[in-house]
Protein backbone atom coordinates (compact mmCIF):
# COMPACT_ATOMS: atom_id res chain seq x y z
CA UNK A 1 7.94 29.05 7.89
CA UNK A 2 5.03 28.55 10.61
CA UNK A 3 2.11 26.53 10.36
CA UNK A 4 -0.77 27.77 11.89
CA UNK A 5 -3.82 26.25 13.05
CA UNK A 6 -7.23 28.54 13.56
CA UNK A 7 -10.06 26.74 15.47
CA UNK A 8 -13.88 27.59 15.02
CA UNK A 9 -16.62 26.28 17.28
CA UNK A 10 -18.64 24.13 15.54
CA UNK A 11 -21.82 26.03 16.30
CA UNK A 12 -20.12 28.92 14.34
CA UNK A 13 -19.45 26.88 11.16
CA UNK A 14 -20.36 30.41 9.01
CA UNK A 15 -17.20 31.93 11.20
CA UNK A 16 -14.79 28.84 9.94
CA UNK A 17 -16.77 30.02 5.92
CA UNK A 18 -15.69 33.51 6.30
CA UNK A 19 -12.00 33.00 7.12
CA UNK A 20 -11.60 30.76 4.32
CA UNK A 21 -13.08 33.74 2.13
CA UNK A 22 -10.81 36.19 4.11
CA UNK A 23 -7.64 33.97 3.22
CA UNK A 24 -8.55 33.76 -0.34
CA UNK A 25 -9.18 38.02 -0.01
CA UNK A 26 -5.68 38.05 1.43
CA UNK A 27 -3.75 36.30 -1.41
CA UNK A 28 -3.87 32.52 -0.22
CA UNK A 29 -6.05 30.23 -2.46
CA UNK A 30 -7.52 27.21 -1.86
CA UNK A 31 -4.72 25.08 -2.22
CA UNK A 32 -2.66 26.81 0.49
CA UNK A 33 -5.37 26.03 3.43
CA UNK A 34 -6.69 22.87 4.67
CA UNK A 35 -10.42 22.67 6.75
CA UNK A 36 -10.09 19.76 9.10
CA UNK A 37 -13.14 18.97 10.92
CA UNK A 38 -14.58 15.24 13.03
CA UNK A 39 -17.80 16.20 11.68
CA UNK A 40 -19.32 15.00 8.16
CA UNK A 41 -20.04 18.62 5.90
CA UNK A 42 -20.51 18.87 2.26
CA UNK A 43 -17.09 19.14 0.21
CA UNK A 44 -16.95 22.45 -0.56
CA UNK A 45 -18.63 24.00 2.37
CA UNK A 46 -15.88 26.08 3.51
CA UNK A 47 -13.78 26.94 0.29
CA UNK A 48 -11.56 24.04 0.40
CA UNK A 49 -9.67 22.79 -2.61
CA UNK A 50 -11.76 19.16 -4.23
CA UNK A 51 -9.70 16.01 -3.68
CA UNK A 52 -8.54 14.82 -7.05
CA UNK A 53 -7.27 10.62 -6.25
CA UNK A 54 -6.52 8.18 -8.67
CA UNK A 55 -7.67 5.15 -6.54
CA UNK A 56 -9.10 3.91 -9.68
CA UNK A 57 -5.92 3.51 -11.08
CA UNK A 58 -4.95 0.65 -8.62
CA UNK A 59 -6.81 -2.10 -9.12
CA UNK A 60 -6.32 -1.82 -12.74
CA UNK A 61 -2.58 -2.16 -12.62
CA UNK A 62 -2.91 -4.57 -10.21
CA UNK A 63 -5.32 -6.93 -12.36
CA UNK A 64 -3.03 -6.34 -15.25
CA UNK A 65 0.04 -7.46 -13.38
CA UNK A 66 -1.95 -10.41 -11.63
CA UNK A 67 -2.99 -11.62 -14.88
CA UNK A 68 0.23 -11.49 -16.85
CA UNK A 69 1.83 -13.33 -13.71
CA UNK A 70 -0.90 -16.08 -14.02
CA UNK A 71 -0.30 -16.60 -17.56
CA UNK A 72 3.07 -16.38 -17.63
CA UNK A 73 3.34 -18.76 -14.22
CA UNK A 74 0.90 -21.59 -16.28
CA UNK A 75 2.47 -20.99 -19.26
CA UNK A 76 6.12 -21.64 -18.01
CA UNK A 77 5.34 -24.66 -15.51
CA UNK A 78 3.23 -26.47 -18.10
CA UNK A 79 6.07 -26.25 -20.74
CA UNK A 80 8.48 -27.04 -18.23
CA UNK A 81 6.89 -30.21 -17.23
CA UNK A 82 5.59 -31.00 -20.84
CA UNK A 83 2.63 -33.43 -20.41
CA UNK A 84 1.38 -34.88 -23.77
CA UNK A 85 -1.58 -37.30 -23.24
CA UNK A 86 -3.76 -38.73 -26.30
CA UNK A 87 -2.12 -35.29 -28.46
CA UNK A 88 -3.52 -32.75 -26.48
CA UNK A 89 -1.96 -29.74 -26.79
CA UNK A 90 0.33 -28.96 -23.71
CA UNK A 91 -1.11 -25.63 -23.10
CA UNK A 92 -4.18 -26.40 -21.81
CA UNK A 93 -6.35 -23.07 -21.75
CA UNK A 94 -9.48 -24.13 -19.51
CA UNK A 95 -7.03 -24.80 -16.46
CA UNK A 96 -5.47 -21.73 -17.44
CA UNK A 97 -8.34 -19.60 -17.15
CA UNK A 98 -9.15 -20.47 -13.85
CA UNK A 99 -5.58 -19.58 -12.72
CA UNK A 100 -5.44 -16.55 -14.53
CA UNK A 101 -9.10 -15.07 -13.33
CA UNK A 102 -7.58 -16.06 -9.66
CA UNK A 103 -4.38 -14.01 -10.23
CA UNK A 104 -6.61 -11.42 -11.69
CA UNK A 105 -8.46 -10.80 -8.85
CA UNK A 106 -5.76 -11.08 -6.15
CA UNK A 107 -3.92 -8.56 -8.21
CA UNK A 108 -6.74 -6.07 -8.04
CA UNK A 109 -7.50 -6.58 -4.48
CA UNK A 110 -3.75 -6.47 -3.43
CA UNK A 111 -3.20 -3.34 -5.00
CA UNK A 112 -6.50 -1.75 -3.87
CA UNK A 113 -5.24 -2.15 -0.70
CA UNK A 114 -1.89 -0.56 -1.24
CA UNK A 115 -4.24 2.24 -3.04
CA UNK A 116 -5.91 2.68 -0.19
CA UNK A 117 -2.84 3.17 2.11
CA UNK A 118 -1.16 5.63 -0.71
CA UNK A 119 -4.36 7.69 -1.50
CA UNK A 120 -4.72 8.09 1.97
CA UNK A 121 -1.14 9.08 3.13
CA UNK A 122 -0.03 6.58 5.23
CA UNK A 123 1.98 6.20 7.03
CA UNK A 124 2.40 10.03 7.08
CA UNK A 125 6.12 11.10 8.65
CA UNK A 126 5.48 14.42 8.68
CA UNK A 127 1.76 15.25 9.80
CA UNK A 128 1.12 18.61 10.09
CA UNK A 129 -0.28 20.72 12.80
CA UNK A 130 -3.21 19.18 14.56
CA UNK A 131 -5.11 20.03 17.79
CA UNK A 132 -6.84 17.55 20.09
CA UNK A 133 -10.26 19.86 20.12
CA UNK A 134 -10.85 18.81 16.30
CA UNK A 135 -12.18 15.96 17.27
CA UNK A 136 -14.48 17.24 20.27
CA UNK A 137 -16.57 19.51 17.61
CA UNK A 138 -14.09 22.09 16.72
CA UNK A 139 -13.30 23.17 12.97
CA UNK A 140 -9.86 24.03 12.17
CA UNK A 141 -8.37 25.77 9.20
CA UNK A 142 -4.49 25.19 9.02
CA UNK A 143 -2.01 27.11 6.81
CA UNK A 144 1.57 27.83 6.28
CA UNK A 145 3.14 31.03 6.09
CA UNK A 146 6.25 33.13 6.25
CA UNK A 147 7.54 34.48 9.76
CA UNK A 148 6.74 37.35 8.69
CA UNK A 149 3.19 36.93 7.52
CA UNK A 150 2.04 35.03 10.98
CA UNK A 151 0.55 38.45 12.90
CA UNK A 152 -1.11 39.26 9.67
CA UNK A 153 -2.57 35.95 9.52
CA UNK A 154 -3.16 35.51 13.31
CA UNK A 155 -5.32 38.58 13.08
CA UNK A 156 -7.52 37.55 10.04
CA UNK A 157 -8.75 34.53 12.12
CA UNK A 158 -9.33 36.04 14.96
CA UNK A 159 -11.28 38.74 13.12
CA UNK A 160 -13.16 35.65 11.35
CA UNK A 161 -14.29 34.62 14.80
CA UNK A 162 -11.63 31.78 15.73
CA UNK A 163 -11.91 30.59 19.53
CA UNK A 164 -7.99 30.47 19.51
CA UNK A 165 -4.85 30.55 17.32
CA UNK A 166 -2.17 27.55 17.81
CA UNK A 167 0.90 28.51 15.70
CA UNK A 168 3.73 25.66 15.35
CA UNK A 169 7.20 26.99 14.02
């Protein structure tokens, strides 16, 4: 397998379009290619697959599991240290509260954070291929293929209009 890297100008921005179309035309959808560019365009613009994250997901698990450990922290401590005064009751719920809506929202924000760093793959290991010019204005469309697919491929983006081809084995 070889991962290949085809880099557009960013003037031609239409070429870096039309070899996205001419990947999908040669039997690679949208979830085989990835359009990596240092400038802001619409999702979409080129073809590329839409991002589905569940950041969303995070802070709700982690206000869950903040509150339950708040609870379960005042719970425990006030009937481990049992404090009857004028026959209250020992659980008190308004100091409680406050400790719970704290745990709450350290929960949330703590695993927002770790969300973040998930959703976003990082630390990545493995990156894949990546070339320096990305991020002084050039577009680049990576992809992995066979061996014996790379000509094939190497020749589709340079028909597209790519400025060169970097190909990693």
């Amino acid at each position: 397998m070889a991962q290949m890297l085809g880099l557009f100008k960013e003037e031609e921005a239409e070429a870096a379009a039309n070899a996205t179309e001419a990947l999908e035309r040669a039997g690679y959808s949208n979830e085989h290619f990835e359009v990596l560019t240092g400038s802001p365009y619409p999702e979409g613009a080129f073809g590329e697959r839409e991002v589905k994250h569940k950041l969303y997901v995070f802070p709700f698990m982690g206000a869950l599991l903040g509150l339950s450990v708040a609870l379960l922290l005042t719970s425990a401590t006030q009937m481990a240290y049992p404090l009857i005064v004028g026959g209250k009751p020992i659980l008190s719920m308004p100091a409680m509260t406050i400790i719970a809506y704290e745990g709450t929202m350290l929960g949330a924000i703590l695993f927002t954070v770790m969300g973040i760093f998930f959703e976003s793959r990082l630390p990545n290991p493995s990156p894949g291929i990546y070339d320096p010019r990305i991020t002084a204005g050039y577009i680049g469309i990576t992809l992995t293929v066979s061996d014996d697919r790379v000509n094939a491929v190497d020749q589709l983006f340079r028909r597209a209009g790519a400025a060169d081809v970097v190909i990693q084995r």
